[in-house]
N, C-alpha and C. Protein backbone atom coordinates (compact mmCIF):
# COMPACT_ATOMS: atom_id res chain seq x y z
N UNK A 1 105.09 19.23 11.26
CA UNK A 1 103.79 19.43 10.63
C UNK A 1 102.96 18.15 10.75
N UNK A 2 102.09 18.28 11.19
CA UNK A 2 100.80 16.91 11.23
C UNK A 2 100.84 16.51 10.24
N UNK A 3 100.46 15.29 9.98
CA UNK A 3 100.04 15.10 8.78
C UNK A 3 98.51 14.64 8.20
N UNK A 4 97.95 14.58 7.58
CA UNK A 4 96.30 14.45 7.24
C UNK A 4 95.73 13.22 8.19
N UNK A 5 96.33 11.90 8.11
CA UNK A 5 95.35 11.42 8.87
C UNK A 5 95.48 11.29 10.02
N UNK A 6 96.21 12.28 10.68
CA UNK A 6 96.76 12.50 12.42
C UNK A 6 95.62 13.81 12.37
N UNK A 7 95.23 14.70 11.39
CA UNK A 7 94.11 15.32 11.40
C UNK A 7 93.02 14.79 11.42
N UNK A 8 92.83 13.94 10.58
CA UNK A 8 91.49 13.70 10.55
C UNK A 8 91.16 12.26 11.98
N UNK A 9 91.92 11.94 12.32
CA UNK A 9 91.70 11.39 13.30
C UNK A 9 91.20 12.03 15.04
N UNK A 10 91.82 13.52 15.05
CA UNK A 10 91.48 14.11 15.89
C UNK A 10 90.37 14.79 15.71
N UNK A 11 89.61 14.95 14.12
CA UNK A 11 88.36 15.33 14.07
C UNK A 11 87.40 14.53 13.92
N UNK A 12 88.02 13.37 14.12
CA UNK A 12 86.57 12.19 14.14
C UNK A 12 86.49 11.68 15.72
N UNK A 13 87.40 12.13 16.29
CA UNK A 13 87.41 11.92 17.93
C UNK A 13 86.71 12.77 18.46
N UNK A 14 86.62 14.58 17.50
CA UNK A 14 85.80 15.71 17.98
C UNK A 14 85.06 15.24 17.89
N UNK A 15 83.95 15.13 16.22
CA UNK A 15 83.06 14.83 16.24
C UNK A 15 82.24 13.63 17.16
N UNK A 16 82.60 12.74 17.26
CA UNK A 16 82.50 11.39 18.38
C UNK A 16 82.27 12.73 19.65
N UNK A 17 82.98 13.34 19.99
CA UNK A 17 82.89 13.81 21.44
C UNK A 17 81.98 14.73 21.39
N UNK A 18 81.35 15.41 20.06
CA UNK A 18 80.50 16.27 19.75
C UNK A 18 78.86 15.54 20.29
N UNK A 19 79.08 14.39 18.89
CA UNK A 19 77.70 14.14 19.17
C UNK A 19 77.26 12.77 20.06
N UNK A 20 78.49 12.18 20.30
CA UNK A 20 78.24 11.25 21.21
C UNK A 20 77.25 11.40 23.54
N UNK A 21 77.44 12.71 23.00
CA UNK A 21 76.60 13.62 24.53
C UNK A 21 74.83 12.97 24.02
N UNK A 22 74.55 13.22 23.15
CA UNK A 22 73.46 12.59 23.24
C UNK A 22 72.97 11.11 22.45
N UNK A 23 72.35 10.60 22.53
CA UNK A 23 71.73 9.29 22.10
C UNK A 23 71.92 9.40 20.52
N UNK A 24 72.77 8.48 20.15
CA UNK A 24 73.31 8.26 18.79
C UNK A 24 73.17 6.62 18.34
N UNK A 25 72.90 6.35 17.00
CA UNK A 25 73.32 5.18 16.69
C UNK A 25 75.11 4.61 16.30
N UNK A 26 75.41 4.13 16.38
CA UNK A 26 76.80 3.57 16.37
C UNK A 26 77.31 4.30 14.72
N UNK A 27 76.64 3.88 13.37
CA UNK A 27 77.08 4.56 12.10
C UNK A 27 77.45 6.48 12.07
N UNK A 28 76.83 6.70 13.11
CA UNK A 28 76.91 7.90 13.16
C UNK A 28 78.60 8.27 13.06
N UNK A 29 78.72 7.32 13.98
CA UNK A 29 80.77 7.74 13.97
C UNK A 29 81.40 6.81 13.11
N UNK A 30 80.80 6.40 12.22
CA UNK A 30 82.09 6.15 11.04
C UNK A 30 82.07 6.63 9.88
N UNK A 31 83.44 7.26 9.44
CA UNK A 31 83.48 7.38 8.23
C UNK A 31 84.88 6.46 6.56
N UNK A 32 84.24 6.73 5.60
CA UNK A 32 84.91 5.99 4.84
C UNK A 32 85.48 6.78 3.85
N UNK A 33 86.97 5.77 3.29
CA UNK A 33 87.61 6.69 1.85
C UNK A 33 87.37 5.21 1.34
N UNK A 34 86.33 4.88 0.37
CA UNK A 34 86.68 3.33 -0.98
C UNK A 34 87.28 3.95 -2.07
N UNK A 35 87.87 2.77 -2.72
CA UNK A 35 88.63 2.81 -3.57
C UNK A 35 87.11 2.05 -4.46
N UNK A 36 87.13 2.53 -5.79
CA UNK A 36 86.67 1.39 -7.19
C UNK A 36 87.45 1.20 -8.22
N UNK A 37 87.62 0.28 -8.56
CA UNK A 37 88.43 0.10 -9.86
C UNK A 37 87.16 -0.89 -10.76
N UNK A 38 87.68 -0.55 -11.85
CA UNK A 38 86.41 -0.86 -12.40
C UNK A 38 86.71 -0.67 -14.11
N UNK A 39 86.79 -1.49 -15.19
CA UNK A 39 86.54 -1.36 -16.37
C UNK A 39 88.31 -1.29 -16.85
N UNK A 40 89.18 -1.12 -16.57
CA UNK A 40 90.34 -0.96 -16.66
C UNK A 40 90.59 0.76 -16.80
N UNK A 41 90.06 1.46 -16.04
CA UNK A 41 89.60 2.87 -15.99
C UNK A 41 90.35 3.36 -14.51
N UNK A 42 90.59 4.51 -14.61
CA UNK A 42 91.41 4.77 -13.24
C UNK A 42 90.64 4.30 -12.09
N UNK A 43 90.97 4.79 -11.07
CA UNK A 43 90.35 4.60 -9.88
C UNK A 43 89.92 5.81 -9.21
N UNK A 44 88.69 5.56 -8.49
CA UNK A 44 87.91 6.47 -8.20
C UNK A 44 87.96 6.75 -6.97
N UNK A 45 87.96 7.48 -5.81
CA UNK A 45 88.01 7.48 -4.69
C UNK A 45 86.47 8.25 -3.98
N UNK A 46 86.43 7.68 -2.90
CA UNK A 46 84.86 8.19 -2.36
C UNK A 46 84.84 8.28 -1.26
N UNK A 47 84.49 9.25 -0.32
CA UNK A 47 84.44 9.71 0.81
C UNK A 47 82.77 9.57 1.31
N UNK A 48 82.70 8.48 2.29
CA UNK A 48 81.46 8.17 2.17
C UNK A 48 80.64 8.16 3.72
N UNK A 49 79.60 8.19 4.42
CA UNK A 49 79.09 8.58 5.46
C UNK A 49 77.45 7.89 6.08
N UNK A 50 77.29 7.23 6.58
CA UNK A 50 75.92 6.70 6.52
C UNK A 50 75.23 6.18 7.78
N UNK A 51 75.74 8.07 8.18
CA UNK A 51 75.02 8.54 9.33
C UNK A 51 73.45 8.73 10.14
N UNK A 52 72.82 8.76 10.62
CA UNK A 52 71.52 9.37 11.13
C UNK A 52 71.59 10.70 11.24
N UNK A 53 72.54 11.37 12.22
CA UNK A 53 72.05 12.48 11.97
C UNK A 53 72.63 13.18 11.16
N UNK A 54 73.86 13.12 10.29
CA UNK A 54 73.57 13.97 8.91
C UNK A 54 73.45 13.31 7.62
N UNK A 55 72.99 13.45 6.66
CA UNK A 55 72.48 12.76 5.42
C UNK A 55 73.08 12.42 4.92
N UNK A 56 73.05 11.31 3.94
CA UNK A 56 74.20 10.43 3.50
C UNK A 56 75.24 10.59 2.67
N UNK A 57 76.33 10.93 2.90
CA UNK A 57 77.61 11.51 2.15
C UNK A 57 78.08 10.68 1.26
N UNK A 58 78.09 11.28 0.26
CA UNK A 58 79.01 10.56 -0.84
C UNK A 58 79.50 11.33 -1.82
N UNK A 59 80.95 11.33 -2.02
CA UNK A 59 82.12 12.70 -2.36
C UNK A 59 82.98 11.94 -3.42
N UNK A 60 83.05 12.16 -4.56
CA UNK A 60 83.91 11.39 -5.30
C UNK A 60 85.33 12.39 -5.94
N UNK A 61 86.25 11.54 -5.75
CA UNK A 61 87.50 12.45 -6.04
C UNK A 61 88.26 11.46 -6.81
N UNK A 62 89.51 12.00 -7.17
CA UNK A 62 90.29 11.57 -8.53
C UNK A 62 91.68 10.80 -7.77
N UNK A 63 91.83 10.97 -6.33
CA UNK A 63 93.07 10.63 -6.11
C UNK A 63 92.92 10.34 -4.45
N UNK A 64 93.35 9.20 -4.14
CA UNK A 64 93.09 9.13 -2.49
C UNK A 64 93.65 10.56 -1.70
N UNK A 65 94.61 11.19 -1.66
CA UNK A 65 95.35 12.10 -0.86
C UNK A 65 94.00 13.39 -1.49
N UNK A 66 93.02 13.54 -2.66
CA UNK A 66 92.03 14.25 -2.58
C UNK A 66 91.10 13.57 -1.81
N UNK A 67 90.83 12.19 -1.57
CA UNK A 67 90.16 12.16 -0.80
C UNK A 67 89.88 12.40 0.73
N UNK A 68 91.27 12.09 1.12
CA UNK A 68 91.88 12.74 2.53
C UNK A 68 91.62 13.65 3.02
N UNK A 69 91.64 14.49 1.71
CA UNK A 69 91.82 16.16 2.41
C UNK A 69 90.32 16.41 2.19
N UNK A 70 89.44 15.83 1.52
CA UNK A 70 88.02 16.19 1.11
C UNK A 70 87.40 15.47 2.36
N UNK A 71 87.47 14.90 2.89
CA UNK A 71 86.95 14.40 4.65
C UNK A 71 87.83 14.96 5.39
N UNK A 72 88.57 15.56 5.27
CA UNK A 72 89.11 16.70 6.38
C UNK A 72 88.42 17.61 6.69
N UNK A 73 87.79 18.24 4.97
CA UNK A 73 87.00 19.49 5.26
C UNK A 73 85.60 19.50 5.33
N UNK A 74 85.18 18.19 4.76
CA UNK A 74 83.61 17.85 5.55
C UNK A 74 83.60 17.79 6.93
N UNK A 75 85.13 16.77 7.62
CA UNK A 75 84.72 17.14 9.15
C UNK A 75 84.84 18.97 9.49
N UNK A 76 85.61 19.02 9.03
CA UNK A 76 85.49 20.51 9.94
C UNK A 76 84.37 21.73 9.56
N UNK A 77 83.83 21.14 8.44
CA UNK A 77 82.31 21.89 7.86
C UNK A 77 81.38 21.36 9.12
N UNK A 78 81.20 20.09 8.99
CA UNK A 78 80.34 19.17 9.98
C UNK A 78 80.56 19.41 11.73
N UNK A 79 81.34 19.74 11.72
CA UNK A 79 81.69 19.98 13.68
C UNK A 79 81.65 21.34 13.96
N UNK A 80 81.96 22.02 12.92
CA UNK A 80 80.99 23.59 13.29
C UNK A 80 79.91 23.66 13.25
N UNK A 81 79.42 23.30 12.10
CA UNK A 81 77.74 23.14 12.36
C UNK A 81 76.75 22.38 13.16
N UNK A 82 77.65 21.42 13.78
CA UNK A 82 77.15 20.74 14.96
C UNK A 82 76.92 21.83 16.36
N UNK A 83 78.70 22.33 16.26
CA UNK A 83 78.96 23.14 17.50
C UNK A 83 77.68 24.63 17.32
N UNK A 84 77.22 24.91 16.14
CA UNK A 84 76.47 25.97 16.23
C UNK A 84 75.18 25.58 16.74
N UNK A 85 74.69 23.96 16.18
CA UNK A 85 73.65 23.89 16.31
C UNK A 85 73.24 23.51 18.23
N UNK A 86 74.32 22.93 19.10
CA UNK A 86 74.28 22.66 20.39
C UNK A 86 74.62 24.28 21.17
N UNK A 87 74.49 25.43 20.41
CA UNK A 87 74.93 26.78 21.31
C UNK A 87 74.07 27.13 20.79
N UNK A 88 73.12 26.99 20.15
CA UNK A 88 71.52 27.71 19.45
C UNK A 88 71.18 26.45 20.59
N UNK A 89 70.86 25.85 20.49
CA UNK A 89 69.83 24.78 21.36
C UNK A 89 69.88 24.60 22.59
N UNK A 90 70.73 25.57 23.72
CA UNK A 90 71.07 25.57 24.67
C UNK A 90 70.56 26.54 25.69
């Protein structure tokens, strides 16, 4: 069985191979999980994005392995809707 970030690594290589065909800025292909700690209060996890062409992501979850899986399923929300939007525009 794969495991999450052997997934999400092959969907940030899609995406890269998605939108890298046309003229992109470099932020476009990165994405982030931060950690905050803060106040002696748990820790917060954030799935974060600060892209051009999609708007700026920011996902807050309770546990890194939620955060994992919560940028798993933004990429694969995000690379279909890419893939729809390059087969409408074609």
């Amino acid at each position: 069985m794969e495991n999450i970030e052997e997934s999400i690594l092959k969907l940030t290589d899609e995406w890269y191979s998605l939108i890298g065909k046309d003229h992109h800025k470099d932020r476009d292909c990165h994405w982030y999980v931060e950690t905050k700690c803060s106040y002696g209060l748990p820790p917060k996890y954030y799935v974060r994005h600060f892209g051009y062409i999609l708007d700026e992501i920011e996902e807050e979850y309770n546990s890194y392995e939620q955060a994992l899986k919560g940028l798993k399923k933004i990429l694969e929300i995000e690379i279909k809707k890419e893939k729809e939007y390059q087969t409408e525009d074609s």
